[in-house]
PDB file of N, CA and C in Angstrom:
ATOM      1  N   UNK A   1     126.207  51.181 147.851  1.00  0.00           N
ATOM      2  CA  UNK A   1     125.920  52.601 147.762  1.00  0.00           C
ATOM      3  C   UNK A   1     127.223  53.353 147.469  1.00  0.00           C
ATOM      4  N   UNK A   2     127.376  54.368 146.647  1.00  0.00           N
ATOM      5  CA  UNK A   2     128.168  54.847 146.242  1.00  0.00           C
ATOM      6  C   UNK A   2     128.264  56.361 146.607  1.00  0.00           C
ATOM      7  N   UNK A   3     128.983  56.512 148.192  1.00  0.00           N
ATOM      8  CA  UNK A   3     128.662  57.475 149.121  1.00  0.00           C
ATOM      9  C   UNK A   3     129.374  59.214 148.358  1.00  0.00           C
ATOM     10  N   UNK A   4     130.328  58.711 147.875  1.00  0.00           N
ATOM     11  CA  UNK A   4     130.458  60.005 146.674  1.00  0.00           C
ATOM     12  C   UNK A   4     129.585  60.878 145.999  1.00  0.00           C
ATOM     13  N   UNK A   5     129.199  59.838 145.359  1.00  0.00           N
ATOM     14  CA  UNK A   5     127.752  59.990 144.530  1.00  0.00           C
ATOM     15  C   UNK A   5     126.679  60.956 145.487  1.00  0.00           C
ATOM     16  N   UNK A   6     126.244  60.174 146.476  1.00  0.00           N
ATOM     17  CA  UNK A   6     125.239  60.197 147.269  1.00  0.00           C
ATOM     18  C   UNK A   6     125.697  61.318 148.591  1.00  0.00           C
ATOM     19  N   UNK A   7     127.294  61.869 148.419  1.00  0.00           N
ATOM     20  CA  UNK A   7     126.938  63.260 149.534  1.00  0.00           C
ATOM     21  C   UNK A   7     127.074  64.517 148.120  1.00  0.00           C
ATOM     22  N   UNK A   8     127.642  64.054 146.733  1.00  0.00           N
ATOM     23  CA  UNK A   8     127.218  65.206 145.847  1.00  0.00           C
ATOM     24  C   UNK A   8     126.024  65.151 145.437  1.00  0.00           C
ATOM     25  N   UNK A   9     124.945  64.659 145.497  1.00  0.00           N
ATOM     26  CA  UNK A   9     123.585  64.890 145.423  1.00  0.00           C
ATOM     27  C   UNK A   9     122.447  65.280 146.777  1.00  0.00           C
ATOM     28  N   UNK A  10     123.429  65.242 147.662  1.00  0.00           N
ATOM     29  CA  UNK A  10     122.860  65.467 149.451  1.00  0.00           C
ATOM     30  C   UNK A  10     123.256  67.145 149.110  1.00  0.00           C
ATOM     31  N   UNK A  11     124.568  68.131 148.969  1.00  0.00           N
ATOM     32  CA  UNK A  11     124.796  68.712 148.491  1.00  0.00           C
ATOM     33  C   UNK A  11     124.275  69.725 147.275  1.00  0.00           C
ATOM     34  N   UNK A  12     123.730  69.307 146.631  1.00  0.00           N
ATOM     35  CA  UNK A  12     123.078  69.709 144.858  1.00  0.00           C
ATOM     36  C   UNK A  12     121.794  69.713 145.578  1.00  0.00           C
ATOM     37  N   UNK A  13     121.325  69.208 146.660  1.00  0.00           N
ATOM     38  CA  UNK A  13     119.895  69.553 147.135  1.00  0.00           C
ATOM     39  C   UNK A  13     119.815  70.134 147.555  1.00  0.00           C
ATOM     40  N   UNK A  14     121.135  70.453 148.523  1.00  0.00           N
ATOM     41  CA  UNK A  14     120.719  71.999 149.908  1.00  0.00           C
ATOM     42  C   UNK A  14     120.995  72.873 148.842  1.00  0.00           C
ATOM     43  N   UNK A  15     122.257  72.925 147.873  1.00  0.00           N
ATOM     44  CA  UNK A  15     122.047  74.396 147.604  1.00  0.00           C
ATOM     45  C   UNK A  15     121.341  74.663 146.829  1.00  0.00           C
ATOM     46  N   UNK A  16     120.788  73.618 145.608  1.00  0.00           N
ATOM     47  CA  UNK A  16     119.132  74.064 144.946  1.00  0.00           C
ATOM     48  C   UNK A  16     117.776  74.016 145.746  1.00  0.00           C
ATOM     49  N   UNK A  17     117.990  73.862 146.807  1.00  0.00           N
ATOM     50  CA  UNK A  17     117.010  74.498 147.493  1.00  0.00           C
ATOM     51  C   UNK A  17     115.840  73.304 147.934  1.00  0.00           C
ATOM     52  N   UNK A  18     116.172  72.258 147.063  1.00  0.00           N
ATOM     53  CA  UNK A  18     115.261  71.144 146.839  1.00  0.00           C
ATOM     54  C   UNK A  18     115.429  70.048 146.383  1.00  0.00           C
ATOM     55  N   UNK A  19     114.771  68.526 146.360  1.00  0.00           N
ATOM     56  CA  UNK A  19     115.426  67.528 145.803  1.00  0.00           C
ATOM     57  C   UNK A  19     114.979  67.575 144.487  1.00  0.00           C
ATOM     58  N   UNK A  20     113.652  68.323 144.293  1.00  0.00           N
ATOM     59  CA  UNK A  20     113.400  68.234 142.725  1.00  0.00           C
ATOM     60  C   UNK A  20     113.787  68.585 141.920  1.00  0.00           C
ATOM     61  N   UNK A  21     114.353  70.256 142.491  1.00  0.00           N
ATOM     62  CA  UNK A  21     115.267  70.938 141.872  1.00  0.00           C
ATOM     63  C   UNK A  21     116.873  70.204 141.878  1.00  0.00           C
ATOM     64  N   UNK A  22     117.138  69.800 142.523  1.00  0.00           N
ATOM     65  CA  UNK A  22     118.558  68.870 142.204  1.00  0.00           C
ATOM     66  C   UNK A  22     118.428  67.875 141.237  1.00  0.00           C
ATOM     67  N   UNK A  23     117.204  66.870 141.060  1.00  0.00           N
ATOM     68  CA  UNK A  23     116.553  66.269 140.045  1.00  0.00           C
ATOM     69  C   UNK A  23     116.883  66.820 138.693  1.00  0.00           C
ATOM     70  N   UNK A  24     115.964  67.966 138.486  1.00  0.00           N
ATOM     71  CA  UNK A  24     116.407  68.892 137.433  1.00  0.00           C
ATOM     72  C   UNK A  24     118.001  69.142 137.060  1.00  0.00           C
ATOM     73  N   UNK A  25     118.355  70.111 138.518  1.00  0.00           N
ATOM     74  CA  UNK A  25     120.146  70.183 137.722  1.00  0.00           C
ATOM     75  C   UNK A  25     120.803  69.467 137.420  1.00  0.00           C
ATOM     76  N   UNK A  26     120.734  67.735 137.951  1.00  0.00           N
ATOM     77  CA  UNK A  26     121.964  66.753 137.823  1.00  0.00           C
ATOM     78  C   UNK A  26     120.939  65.913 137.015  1.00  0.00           C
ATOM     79  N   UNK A  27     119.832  66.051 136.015  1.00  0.00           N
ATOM     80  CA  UNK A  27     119.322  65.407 134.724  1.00  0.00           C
ATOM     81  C   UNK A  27     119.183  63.993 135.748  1.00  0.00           C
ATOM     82  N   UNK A  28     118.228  63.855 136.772  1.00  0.00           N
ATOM     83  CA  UNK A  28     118.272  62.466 137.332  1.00  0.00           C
ATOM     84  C   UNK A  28     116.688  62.236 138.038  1.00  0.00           C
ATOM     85  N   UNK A  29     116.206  61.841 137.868  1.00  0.00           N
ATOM     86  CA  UNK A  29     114.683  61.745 138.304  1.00  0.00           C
ATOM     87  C   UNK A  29     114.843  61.484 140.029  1.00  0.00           C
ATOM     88  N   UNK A  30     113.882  62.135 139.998  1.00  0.00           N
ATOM     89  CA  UNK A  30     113.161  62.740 141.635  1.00  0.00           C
ATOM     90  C   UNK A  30     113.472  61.655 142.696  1.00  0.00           C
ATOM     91  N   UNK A  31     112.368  60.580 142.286  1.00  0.00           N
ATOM     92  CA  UNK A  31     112.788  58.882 143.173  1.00  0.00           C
ATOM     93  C   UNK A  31     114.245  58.614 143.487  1.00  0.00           C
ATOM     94  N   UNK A  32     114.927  59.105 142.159  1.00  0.00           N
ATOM     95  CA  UNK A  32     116.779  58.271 142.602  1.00  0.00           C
ATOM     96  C   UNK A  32     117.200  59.403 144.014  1.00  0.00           C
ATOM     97  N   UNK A  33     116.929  60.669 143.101  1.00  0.00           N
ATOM     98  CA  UNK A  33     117.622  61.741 144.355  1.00  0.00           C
ATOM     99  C   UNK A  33     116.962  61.428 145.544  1.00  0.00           C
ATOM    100  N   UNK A  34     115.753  61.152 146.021  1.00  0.00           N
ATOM    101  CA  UNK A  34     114.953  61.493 147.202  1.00  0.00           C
ATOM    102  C   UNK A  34     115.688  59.701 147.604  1.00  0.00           C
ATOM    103  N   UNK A  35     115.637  58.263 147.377  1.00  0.00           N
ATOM    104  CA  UNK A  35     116.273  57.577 147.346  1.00  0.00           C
ATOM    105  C   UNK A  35     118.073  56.860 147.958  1.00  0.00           C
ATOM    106  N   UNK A  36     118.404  58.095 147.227  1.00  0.00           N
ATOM    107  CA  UNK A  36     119.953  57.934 147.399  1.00  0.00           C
ATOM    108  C   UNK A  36     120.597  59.184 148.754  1.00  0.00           C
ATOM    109  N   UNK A  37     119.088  60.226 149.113  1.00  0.00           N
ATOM    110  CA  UNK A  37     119.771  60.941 150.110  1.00  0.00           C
ATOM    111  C   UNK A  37     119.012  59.857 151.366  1.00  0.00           C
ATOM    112  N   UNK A  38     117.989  59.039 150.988  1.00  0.00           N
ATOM    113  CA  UNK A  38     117.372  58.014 152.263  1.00  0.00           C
ATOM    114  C   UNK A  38     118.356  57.134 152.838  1.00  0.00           C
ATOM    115  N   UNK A  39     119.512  56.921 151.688  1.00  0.00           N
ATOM    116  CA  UNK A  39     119.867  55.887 151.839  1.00  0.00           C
ATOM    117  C   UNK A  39     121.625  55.811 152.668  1.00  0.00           C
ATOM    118  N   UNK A  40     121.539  57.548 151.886  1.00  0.00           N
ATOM    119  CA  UNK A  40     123.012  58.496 152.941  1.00  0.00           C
ATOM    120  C   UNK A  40     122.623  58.205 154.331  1.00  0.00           C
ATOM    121  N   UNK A  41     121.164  58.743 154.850  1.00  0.00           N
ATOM    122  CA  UNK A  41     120.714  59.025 156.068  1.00  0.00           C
ATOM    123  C   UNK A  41     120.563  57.742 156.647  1.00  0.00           C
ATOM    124  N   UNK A  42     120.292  56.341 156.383  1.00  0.00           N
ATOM    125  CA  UNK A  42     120.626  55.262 156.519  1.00  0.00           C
ATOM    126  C   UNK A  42     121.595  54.737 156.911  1.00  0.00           C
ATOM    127  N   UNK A  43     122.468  55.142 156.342  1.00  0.00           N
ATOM    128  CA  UNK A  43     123.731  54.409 156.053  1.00  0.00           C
ATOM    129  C   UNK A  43     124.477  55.218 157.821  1.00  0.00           C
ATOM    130  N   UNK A  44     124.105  56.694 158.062  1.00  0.00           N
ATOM    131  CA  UNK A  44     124.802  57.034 159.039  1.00  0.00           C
ATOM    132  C   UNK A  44     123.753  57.511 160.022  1.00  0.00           C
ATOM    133  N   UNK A  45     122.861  56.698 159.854  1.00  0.00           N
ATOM    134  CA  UNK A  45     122.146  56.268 160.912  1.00  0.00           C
ATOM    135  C   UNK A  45     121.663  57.589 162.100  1.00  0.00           C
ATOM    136  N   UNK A  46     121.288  58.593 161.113  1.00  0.00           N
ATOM    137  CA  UNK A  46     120.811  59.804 161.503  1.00  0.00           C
ATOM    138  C   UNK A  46     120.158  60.719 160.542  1.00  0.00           C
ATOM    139  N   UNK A  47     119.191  61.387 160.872  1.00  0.00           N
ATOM    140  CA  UNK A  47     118.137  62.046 159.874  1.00  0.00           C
ATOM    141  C   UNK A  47     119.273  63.681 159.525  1.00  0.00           C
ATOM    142  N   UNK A  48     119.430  63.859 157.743  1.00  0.00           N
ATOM    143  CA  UNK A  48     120.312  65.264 157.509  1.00  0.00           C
ATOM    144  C   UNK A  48     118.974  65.911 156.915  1.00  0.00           C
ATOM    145  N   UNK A  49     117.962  65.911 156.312  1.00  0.00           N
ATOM    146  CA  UNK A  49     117.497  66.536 155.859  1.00  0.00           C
ATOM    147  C   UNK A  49     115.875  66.541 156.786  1.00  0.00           C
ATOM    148  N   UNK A  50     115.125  67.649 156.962  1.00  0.00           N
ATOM    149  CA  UNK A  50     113.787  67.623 157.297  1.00  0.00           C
ATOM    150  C   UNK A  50     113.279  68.238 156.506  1.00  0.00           C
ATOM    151  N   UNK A  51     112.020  67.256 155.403  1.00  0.00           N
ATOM    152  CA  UNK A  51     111.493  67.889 154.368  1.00  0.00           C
ATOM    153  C   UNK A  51     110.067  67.981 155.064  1.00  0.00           C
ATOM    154  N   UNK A  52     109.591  68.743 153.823  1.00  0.00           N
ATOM    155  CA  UNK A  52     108.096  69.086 153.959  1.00  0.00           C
ATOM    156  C   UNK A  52     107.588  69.071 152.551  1.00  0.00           C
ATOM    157  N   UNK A  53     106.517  69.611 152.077  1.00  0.00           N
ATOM    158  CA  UNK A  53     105.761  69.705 151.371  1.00  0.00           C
ATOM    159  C   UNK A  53     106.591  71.049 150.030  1.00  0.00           C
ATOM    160  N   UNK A  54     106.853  71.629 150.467  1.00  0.00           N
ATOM    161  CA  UNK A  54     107.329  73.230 149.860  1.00  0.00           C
ATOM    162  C   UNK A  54     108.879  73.463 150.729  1.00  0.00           C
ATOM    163  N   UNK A  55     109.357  72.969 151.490  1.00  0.00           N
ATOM    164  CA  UNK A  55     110.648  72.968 152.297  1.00  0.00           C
ATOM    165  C   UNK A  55     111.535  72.028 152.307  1.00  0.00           C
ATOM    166  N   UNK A  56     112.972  72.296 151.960  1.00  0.00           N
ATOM    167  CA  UNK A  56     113.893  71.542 152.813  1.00  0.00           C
ATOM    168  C   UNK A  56     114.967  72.280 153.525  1.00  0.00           C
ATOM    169  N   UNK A  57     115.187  71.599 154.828  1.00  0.00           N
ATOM    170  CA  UNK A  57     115.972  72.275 155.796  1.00  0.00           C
ATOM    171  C   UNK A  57     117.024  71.319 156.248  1.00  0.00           C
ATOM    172  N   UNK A  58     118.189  71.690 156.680  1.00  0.00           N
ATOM    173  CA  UNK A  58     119.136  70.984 157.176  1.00  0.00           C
ATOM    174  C   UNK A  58     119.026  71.004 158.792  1.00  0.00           C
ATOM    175  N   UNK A  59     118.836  69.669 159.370  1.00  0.00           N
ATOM    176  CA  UNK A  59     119.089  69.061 160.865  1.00  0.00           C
ATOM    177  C   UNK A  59     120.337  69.634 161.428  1.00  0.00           C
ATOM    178  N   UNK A  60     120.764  69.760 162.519  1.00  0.00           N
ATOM    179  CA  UNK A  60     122.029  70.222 163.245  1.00  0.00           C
ATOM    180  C   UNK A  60     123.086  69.300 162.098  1.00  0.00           C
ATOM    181  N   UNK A  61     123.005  68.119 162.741  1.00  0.00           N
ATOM    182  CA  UNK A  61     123.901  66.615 161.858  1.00  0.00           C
ATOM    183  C   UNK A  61     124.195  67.380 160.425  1.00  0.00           C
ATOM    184  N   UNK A  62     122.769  67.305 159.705  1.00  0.00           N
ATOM    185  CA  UNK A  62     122.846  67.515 158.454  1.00  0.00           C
ATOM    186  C   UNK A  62     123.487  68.782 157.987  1.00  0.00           C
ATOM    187  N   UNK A  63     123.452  69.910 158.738  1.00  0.00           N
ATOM    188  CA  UNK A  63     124.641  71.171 158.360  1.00  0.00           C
ATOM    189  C   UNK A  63     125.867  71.091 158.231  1.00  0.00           C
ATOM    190  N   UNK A  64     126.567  70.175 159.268  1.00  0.00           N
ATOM    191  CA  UNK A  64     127.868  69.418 159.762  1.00  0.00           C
ATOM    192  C   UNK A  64     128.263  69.092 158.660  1.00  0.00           C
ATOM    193  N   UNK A  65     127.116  67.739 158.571  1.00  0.00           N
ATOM    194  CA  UNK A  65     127.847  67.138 157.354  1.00  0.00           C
ATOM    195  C   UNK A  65     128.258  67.191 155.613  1.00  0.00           C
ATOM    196  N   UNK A  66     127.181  68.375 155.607  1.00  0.00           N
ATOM    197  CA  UNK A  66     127.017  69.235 154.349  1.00  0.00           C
ATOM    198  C   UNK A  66     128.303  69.903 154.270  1.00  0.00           C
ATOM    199  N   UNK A  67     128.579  70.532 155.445  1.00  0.00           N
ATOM    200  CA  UNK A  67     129.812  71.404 155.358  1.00  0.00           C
ATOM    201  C   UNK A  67     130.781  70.501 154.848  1.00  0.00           C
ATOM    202  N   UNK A  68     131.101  69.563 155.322  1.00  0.00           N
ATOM    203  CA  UNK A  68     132.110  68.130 155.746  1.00  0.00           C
ATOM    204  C   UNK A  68     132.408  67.333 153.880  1.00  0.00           C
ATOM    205  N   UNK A  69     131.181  67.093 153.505  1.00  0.00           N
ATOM    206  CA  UNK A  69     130.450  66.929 152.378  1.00  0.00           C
ATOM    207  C   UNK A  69     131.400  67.856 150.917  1.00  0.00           C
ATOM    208  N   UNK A  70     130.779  69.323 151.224  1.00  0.00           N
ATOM    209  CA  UNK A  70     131.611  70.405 150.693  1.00  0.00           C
ATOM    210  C   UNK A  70     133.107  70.300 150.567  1.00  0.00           C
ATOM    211  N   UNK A  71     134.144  70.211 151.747  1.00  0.00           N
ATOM    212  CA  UNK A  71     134.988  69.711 151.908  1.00  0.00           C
ATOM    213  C   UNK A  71     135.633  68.739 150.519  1.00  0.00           C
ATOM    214  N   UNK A  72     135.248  67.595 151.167  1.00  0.00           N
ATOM    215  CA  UNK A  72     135.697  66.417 150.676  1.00  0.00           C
ATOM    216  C   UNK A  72     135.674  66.065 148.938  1.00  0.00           C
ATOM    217  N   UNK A  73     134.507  66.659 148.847  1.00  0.00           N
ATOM    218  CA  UNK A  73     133.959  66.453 147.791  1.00  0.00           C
ATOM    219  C   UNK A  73     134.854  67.613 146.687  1.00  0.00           C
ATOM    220  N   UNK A  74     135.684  68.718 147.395  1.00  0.00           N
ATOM    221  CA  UNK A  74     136.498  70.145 146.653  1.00  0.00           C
ATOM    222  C   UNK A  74     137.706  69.121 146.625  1.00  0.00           C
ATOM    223  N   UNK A  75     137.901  68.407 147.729  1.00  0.00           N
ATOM    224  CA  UNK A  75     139.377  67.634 147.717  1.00  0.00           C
ATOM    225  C   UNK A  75     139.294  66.383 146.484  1.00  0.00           C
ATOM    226  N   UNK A  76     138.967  66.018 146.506  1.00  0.00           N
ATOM    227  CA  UNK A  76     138.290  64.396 145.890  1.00  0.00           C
ATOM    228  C   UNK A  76     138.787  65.383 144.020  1.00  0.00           C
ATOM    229  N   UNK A  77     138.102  66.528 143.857  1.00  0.00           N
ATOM    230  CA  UNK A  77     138.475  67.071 142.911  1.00  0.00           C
ATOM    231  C   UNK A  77     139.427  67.800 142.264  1.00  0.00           C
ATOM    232  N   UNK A  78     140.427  68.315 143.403  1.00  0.00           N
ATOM    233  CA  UNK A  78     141.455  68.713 143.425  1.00  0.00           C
ATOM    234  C   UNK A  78     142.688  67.404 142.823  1.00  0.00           C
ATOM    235  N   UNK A  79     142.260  66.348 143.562  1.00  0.00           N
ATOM    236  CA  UNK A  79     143.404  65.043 143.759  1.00  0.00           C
ATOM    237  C   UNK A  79     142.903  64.432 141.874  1.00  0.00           C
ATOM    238  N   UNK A  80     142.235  64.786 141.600  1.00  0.00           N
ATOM    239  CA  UNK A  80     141.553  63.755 140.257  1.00  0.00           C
ATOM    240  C   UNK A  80     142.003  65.371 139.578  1.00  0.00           C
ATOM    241  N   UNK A  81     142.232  66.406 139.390  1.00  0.00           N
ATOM    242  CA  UNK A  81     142.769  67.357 138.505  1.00  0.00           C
ATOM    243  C   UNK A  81     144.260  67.033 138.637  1.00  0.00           C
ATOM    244  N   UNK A  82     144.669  66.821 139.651  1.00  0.00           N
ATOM    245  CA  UNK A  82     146.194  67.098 139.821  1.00  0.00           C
ATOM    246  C   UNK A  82     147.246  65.158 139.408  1.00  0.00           C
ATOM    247  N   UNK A  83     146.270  64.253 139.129  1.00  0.00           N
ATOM    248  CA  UNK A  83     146.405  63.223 139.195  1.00  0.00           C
ATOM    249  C   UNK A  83     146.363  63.133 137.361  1.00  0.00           C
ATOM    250  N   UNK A  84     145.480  63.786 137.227  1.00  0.00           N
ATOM    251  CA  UNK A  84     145.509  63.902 135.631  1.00  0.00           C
ATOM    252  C   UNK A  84     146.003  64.373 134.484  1.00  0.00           C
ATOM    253  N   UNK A  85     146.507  65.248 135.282  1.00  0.00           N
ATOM    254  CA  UNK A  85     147.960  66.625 134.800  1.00  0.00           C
ATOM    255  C   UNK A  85     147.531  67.625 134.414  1.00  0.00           C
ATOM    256  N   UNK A  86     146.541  68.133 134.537  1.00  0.00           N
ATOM    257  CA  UNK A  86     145.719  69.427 134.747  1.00  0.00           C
ATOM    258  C   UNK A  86     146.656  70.694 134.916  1.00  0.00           C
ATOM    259  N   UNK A  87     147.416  70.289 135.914  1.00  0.00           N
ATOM    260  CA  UNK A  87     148.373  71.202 136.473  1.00  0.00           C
ATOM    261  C   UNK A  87     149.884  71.559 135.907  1.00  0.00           C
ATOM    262  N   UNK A  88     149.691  70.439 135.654  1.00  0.00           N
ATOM    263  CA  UNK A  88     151.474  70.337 134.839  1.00  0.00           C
ATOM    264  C   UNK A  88     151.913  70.929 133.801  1.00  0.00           C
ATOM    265  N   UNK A  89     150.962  71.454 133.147  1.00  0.00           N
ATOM    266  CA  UNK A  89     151.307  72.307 131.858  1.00  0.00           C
ATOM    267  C   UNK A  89     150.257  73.626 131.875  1.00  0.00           C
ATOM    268  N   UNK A  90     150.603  75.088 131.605  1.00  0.00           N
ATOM    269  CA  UNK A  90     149.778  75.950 131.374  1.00  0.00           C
ATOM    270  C   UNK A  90     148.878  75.807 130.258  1.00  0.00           C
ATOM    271  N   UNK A  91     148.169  76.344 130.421  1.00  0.00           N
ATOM    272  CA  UNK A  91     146.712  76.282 129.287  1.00  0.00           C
ATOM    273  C   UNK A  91     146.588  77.744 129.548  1.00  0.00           C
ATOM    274  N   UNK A  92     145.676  78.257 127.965  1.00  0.00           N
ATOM    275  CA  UNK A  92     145.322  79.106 127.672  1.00  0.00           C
ATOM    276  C   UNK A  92     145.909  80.433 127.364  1.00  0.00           C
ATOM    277  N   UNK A  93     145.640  81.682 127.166  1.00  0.00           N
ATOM    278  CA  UNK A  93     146.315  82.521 126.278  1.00  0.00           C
ATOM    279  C   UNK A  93     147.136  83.439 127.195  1.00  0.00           C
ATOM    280  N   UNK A  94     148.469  84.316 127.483  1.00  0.00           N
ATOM    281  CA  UNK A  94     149.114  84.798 128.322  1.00  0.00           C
ATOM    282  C   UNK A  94     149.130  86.489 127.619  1.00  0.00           C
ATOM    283  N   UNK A  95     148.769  87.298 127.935  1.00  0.00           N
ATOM    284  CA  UNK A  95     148.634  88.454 127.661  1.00  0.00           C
ATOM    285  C   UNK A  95     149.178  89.675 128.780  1.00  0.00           C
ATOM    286  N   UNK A  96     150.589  89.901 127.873  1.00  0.00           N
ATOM    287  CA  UNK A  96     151.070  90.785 128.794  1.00  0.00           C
ATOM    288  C   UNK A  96     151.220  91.961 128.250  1.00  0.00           C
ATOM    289  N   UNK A  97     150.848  93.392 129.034  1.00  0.00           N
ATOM    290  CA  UNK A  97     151.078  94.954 128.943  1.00  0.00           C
ATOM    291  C   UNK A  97     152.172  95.286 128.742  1.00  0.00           C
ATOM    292  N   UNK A  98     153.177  95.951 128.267  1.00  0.00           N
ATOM    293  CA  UNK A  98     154.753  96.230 129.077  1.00  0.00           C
ATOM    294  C   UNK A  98     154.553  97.803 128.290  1.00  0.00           C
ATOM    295  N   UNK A  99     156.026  98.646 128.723  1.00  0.00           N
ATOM    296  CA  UNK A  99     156.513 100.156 127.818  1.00  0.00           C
ATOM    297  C   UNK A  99     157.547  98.906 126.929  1.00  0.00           C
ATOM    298  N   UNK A 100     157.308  99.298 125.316  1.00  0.00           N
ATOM    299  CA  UNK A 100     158.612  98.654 124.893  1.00  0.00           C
ATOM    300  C   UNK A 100     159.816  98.426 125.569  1.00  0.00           C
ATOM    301  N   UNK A 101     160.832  99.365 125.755  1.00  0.00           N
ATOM    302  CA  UNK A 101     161.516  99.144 126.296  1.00  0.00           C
ATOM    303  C   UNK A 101     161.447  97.966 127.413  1.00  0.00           C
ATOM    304  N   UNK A 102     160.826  98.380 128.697  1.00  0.00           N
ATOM    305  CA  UNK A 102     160.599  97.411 129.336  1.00  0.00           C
ATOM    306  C   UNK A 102     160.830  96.129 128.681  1.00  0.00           C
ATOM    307  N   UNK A 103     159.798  95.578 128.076  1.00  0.00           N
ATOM    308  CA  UNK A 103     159.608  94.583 127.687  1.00  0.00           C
ATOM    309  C   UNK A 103     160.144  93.806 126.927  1.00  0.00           C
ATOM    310  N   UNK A 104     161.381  94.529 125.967  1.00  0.00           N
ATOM    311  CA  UNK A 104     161.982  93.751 125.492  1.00  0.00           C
ATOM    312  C   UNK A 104     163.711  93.615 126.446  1.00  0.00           C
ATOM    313  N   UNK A 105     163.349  94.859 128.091  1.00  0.00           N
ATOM    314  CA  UNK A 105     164.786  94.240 128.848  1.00  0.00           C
ATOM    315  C   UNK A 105     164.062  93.179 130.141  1.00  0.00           C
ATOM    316  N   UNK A 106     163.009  92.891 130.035  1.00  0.00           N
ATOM    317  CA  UNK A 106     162.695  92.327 131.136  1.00  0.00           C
ATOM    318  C   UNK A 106     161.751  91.037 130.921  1.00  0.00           C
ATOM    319  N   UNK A 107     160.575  91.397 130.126  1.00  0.00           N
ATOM    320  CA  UNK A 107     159.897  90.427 130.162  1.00  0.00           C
ATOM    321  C   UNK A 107     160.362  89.819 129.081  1.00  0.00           C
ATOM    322  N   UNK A 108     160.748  89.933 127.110  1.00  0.00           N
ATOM    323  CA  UNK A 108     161.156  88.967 126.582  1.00  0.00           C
ATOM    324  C   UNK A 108     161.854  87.872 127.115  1.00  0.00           C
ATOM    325  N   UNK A 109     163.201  87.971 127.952  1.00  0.00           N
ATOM    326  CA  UNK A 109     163.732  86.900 128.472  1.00  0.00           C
ATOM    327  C   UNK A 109     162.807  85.849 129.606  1.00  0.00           C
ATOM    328  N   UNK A 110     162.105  86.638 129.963  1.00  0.00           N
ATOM    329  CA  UNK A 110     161.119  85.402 130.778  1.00  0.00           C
ATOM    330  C   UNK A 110     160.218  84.786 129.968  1.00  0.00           C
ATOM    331  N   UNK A 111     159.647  85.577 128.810  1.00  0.00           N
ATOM    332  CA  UNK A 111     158.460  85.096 128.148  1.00  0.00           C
ATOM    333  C   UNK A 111     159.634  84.045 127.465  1.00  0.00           C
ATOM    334  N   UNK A 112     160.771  84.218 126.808  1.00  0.00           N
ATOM    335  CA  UNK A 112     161.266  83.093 125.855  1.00  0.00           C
ATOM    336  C   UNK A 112     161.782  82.485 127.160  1.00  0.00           C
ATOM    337  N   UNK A 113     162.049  81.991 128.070  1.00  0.00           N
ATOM    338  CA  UNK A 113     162.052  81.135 128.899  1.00  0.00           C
ATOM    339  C   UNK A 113     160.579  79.504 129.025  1.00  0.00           C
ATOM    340  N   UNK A 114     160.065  80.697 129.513  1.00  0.00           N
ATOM    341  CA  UNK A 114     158.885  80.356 129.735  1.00  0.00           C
ATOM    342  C   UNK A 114     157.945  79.584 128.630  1.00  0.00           C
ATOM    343  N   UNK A 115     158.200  80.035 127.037  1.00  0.00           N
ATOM    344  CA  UNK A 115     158.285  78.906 126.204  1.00  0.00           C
ATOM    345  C   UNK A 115     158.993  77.904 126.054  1.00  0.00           C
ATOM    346  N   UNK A 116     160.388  78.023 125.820  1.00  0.00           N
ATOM    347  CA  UNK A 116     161.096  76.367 126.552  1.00  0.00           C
ATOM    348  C   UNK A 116     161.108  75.767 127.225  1.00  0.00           C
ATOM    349  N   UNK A 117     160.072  76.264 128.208  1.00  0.00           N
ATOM    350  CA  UNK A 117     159.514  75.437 129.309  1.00  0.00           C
ATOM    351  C   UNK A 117     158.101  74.365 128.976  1.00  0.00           C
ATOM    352  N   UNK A 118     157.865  75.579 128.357  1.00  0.00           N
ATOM    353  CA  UNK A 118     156.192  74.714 127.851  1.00  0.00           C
ATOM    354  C   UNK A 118     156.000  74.442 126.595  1.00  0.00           C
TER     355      UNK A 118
END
């Protein structure tokens, strides 16, 4: 079981409201999602979700671990951006205001800095 996987789809259910609807957002049929959160709740050997017919609700456990879930799952993505070099170089367009003056005693020298940097 691939518990990654299986607390971002535990996740994609509480906050769509549903497993079918998580089905839908993450393009994955109903059985795998309803499946792979049986198999979370298995695995830690305590019930997170209480469904019904038209409902799903989170168990005491299951709020915890959603939160916990949330967490890990922001970190896990942080470490795989910053691992990849995401960070290491600016992206995208820099648009600055200045009074002429200003700008050519203050900000030119940072902006031509700031290109020999990048």
């Amino acid at each position: 079981m691939d518990r990654l996987e299986s607390m971002s789809i535990l996740v994609t259910a509480v906050e769509a409201g549903g497993l079918s609807a998580s089905g839908r957002r993450l393009g994955t049929p109903l059985a795998t999602v309803s499946r792979k959160v049986s198999e979370l709740e298995a695995h830690l050997k305590t019930r997170l979700l209480n469904r019904s017919s038209r409902r799903l609700s989170l168990t005491d456990a299951g709020r915890a671990y959603v939160a916990a879930c949330k967490r890990i799952l922001e970190e896990v993505g942080e470490a795989e951006r910053a691992a990849s070099g995401e960070y290491r170089a600016p992206k995208g367009d820099l648009i600055i205001t200045a009074q002429i003056v200003f700008g050519r005693l203050h900000v030119i020298p940072v902006v031509a800095e700031f290109l020999k940097a990048y």
